[in-house]
N, C-alpha and C. Protein backbone atom coordinates (compact mmCIF):
# COMPACT_ATOMS: atom_id res chain seq x y z
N UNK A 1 123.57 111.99 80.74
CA UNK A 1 124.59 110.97 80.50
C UNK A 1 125.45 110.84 81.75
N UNK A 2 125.30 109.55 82.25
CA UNK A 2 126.58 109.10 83.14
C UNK A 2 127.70 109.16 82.69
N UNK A 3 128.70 110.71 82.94
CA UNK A 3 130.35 110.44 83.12
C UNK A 3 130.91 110.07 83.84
N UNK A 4 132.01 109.31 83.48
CA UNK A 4 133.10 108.65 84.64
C UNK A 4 133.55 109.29 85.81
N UNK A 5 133.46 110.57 85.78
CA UNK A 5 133.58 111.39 87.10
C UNK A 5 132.38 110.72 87.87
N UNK A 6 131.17 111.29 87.22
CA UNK A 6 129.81 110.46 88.07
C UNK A 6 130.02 109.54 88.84
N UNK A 7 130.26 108.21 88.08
CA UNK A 7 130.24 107.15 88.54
C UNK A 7 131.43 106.88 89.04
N UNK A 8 132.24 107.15 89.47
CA UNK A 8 132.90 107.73 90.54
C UNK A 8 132.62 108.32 91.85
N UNK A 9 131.95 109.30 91.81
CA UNK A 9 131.43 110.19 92.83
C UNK A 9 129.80 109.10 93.22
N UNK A 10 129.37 108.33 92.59
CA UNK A 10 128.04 107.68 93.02
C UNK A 10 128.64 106.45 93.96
N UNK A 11 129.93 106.03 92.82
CA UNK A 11 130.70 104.72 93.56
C UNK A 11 130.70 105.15 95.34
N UNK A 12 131.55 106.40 94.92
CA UNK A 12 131.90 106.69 96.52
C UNK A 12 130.33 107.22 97.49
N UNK A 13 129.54 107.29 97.05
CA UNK A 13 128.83 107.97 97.55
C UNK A 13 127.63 107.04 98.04
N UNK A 14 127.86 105.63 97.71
CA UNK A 14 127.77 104.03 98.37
C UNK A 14 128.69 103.55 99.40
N UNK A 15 129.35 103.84 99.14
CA UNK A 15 130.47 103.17 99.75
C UNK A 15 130.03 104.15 101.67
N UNK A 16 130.30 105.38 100.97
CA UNK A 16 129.65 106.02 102.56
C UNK A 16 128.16 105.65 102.93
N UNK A 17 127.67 105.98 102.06
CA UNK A 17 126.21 105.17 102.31
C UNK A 17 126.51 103.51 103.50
N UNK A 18 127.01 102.78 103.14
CA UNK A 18 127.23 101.67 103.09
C UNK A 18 127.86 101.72 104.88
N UNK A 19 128.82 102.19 104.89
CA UNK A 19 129.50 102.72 106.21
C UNK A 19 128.49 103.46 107.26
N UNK A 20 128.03 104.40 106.29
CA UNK A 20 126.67 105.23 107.40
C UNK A 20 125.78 104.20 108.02
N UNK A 21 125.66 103.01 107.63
CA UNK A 21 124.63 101.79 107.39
C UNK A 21 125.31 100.85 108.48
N UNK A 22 126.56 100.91 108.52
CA UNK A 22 127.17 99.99 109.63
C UNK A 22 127.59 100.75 110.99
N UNK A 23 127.46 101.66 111.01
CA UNK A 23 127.48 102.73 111.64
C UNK A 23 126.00 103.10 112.73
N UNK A 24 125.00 103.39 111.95
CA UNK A 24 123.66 103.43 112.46
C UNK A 24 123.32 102.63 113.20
N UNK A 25 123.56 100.93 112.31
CA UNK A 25 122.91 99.78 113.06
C UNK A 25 123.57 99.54 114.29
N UNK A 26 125.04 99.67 114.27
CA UNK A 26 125.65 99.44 115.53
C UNK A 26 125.65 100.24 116.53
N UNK A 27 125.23 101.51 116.70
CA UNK A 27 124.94 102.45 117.66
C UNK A 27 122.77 102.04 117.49
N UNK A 28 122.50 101.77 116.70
CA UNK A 28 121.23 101.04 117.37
C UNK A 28 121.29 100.12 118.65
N UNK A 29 121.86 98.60 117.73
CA UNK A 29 122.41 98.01 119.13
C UNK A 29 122.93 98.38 120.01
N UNK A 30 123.90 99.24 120.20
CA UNK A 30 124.44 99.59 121.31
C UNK A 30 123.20 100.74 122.32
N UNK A 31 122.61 101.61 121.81
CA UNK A 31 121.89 102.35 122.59
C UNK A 31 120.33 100.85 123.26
N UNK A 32 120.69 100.67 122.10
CA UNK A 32 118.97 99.35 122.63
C UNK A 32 119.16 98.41 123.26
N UNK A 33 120.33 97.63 123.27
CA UNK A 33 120.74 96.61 123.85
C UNK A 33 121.79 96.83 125.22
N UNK A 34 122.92 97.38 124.84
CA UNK A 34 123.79 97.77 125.84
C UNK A 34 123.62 98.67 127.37
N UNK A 35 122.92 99.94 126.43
CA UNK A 35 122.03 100.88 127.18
C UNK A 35 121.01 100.88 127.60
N UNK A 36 120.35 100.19 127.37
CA UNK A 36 118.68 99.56 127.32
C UNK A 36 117.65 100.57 127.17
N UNK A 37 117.69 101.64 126.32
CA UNK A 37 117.23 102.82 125.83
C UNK A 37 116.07 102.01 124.96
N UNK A 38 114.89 102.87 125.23
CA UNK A 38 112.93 102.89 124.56
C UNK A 38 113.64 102.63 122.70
N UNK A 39 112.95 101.96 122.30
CA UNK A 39 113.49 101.69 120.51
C UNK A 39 113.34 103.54 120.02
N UNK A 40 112.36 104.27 120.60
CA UNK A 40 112.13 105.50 119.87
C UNK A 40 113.55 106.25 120.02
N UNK A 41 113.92 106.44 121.34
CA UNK A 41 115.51 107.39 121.65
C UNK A 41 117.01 106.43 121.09
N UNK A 42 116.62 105.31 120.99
CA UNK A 42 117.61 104.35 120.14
C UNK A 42 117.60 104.69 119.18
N UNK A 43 116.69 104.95 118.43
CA UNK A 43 116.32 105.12 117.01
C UNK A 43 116.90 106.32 116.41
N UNK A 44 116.28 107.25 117.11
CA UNK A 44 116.94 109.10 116.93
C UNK A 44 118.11 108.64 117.35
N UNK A 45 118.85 108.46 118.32
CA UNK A 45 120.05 108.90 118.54
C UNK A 45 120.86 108.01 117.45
N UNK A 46 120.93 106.64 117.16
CA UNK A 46 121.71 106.21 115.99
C UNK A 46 121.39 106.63 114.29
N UNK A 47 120.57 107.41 114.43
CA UNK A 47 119.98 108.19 113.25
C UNK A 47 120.80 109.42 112.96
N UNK A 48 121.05 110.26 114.10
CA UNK A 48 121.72 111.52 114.26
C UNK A 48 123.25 111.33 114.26
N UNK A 49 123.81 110.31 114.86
CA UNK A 49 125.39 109.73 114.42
C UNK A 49 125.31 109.47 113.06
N UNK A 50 124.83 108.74 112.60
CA UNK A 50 124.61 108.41 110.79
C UNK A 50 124.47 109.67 110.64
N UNK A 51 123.69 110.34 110.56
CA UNK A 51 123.48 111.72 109.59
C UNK A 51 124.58 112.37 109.53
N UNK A 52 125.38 112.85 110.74
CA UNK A 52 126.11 113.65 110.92
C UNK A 52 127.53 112.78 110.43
N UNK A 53 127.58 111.39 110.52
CA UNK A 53 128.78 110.86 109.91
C UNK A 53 128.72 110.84 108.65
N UNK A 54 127.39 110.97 107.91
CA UNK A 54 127.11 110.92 106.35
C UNK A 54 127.67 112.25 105.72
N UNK A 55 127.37 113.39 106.66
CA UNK A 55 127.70 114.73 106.08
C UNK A 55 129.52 114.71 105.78
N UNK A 56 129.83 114.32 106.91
CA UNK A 56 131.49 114.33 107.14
C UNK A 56 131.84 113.63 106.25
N UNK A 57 131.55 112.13 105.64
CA UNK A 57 131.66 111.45 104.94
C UNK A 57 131.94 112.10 103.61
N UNK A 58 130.90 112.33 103.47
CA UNK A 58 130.46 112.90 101.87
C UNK A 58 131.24 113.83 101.25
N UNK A 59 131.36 115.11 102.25
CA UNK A 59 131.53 116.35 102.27
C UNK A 59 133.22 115.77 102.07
N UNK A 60 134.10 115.23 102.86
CA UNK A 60 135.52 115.15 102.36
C UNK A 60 135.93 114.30 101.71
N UNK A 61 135.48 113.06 101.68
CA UNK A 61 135.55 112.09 100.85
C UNK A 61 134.67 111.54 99.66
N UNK A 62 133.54 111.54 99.38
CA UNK A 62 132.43 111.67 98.19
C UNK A 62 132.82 112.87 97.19
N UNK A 63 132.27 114.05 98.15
CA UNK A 63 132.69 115.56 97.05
C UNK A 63 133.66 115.82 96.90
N UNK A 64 134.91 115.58 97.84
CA UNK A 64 136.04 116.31 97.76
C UNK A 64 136.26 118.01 98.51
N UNK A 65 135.24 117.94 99.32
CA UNK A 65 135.30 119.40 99.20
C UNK A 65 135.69 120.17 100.61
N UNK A 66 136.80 120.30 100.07
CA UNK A 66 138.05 121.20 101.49
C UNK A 66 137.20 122.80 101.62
N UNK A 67 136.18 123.41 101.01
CA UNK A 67 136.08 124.93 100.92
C UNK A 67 135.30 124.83 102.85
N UNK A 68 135.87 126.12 103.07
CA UNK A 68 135.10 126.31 104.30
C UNK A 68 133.73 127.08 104.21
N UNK A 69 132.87 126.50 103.27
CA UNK A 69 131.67 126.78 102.90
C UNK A 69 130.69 125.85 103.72
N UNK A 70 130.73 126.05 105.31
CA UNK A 70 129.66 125.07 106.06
C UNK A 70 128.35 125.21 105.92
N UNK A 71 127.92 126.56 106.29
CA UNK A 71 127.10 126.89 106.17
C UNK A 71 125.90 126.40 105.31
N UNK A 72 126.48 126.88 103.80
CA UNK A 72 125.67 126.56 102.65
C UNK A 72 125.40 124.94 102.82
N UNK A 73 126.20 124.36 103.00
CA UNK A 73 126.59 122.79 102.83
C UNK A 73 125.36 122.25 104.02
N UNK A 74 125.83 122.74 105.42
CA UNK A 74 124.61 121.79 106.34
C UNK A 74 123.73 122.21 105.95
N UNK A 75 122.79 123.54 105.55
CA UNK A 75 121.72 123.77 105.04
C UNK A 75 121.17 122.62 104.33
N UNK A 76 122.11 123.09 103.30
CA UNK A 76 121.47 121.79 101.78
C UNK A 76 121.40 120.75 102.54
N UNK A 77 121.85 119.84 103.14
CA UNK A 77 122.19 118.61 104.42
C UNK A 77 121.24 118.27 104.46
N UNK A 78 120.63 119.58 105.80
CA UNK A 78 119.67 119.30 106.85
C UNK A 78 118.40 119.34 105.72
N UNK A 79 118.02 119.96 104.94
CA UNK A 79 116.89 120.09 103.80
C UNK A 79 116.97 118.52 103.12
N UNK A 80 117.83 118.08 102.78
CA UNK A 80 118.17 116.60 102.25
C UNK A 80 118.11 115.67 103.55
N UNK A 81 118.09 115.66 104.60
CA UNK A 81 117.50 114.47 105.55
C UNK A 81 116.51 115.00 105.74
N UNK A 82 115.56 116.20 106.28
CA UNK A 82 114.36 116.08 106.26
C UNK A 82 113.55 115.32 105.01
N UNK A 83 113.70 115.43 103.91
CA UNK A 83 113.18 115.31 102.96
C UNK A 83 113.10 113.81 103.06
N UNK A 84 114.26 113.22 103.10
CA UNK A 84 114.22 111.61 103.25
C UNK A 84 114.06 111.36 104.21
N UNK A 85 113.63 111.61 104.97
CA UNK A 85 112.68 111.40 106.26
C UNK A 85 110.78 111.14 105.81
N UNK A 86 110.50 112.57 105.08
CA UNK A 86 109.40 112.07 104.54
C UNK A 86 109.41 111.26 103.37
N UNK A 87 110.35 111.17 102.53
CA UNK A 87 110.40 109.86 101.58
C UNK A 87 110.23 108.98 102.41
N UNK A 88 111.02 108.53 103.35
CA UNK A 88 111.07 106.88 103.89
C UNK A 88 110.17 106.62 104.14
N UNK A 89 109.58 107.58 104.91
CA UNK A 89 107.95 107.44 106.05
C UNK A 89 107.33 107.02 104.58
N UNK A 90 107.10 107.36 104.06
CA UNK A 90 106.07 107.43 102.78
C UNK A 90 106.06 106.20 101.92
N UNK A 91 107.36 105.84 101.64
CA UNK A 91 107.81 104.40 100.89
C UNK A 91 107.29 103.56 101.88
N UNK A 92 107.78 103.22 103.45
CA UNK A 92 107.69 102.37 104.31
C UNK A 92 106.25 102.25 103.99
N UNK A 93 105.27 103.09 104.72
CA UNK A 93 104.15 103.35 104.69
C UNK A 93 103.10 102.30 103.28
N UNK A 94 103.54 103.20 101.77
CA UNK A 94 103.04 102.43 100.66
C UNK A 94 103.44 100.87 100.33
N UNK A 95 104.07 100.30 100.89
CA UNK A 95 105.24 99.22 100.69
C UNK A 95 103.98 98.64 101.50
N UNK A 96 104.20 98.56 102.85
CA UNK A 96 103.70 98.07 104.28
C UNK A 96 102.14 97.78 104.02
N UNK A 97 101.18 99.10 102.95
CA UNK A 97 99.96 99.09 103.29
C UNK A 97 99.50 98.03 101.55
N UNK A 98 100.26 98.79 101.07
CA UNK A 98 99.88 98.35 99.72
C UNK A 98 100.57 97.08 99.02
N UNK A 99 102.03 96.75 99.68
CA UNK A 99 102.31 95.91 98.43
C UNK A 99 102.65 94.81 99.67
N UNK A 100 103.33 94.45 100.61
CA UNK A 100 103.59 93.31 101.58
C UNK A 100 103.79 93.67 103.00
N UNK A 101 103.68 93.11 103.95
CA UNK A 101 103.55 93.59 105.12
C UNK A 101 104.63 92.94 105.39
N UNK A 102 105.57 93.80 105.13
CA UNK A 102 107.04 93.30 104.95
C UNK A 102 107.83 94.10 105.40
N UNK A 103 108.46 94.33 106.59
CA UNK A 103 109.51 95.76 107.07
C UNK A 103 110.61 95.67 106.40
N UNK A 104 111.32 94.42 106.40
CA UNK A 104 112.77 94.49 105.40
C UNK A 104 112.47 94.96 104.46
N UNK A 105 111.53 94.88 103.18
CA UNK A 105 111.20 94.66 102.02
C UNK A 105 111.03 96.58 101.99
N UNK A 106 110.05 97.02 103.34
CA UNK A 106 109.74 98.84 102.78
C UNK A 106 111.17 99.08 103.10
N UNK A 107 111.97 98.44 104.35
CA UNK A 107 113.33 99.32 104.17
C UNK A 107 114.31 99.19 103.13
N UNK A 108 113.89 98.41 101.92
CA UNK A 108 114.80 98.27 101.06
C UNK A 108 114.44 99.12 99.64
N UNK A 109 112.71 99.17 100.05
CA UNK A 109 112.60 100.33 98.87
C UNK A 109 112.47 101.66 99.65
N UNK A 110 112.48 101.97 100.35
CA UNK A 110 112.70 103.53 100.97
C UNK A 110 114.22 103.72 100.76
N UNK A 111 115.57 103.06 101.55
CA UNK A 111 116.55 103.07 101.16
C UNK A 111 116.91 103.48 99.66
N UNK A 112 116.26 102.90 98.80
CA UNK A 112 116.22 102.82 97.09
C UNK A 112 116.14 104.36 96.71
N UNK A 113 115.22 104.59 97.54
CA UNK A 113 114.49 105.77 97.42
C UNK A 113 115.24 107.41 98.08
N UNK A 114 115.36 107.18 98.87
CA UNK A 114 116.37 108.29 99.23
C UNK A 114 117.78 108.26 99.20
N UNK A 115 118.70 107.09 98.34
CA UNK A 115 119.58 107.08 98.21
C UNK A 115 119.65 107.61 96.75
N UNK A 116 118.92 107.26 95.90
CA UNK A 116 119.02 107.82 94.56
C UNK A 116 118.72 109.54 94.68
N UNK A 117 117.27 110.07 95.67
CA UNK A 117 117.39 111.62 95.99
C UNK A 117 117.84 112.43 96.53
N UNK A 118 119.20 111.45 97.51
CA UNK A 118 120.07 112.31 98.15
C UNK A 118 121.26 112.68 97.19
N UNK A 119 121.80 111.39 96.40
CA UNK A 119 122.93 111.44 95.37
C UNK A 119 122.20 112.81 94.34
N UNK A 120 121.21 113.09 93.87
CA UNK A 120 120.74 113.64 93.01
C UNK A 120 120.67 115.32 93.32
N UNK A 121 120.19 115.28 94.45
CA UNK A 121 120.27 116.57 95.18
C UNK A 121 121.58 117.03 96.01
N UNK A 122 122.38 116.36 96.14
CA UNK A 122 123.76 117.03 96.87
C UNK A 122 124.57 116.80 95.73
N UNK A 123 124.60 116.29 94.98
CA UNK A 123 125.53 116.33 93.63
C UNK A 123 124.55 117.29 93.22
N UNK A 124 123.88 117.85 92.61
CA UNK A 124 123.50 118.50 91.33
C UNK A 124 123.32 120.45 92.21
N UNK A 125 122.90 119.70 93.82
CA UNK A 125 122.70 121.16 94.05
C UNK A 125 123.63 122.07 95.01
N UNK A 126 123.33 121.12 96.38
CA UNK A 126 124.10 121.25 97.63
C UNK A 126 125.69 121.18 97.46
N UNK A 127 126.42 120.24 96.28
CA UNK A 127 127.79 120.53 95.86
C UNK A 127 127.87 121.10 94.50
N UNK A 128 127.05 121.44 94.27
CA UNK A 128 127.18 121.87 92.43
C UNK A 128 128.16 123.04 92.10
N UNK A 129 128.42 123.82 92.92
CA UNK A 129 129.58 124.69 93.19
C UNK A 129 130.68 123.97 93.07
N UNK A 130 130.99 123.21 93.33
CA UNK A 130 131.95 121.81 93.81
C UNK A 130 132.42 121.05 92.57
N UNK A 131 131.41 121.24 91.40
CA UNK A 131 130.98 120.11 90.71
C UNK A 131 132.76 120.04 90.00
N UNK A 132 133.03 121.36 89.08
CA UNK A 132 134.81 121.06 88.93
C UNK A 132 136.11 120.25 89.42
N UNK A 133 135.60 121.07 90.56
CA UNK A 133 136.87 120.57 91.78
C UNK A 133 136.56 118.93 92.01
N UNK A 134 135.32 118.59 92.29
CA UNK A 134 135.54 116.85 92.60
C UNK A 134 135.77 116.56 91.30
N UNK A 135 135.78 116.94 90.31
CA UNK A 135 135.42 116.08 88.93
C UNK A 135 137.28 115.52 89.10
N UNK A 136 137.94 117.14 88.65
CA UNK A 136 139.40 117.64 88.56
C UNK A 136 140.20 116.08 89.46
N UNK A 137 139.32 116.25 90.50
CA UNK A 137 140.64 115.50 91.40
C UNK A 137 140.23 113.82 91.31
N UNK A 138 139.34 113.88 90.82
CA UNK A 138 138.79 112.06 90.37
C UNK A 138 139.27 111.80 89.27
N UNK A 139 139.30 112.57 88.17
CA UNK A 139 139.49 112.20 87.25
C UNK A 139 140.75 112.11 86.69
């Protein structure tokens, strides 16, 4: 069951999404266009600003969570972008081969796709320690 804490914590956890997203693309352009950097080192490097702005994001504003528990936290992180790394590849991939040869279209179901298994896995696992304390202060 979706509680209002939830949907709360999912609200916000778009909203950074959403920011990570304006964030990425514009350090795309800027490394590809400005810099005139190969699309591959454009790519990683506005990938690695997003990631690392997603963690910061999340971690004080999504979860709520002031504990100086880094450690545990980038772990779970870094295990949750690898993972959607091979989701995306994989969606892009089935999208691209199987259903339209369409790049917007796989980045909108890969997106789909690791946004619902990142919310699922850093809420339930990577903050689940947490889970009180964000509820407490949302609610």
């Amino acid at each position: 069951m979706f509680i209002r804490s939830d949907f709360k914590i999912f609200s916000r956890f778009l909203l950074v999404g959403g920011t990570v997203f304006i964030i990425h693309t514009s350090m795309l352009w800027f490394f590809k266009r400005a810099l005139q950097l190969n699309n591959i080192i454009s790519s990683i490097a506005a990938y690695l600003i997003g990631a690392i702005n997603h963690f910061f994001m999340n971690n004080f504003f999504t979860f709520n969570d002031s504990n100086a528990i880094y450690k545990r936290r980038v772990l779970g992180y870094i295990v949750v972008v690898l993972c959607n790394f091979i989701l995306n590849t994989l969606a892009v991939n089935i999208v691209l081969k199987y259903i339209a040869d369409n790049v917007l279209l796989s980045t909108v179901v890969s997106t789909a796709t690791t946004t619902c298994f990142s919310f699922l896995v850093l809420s339930k696992i990577v903050y689940a320690n947490n889970n009180g304390n964000f509820k407490r202060k949302l609610g």
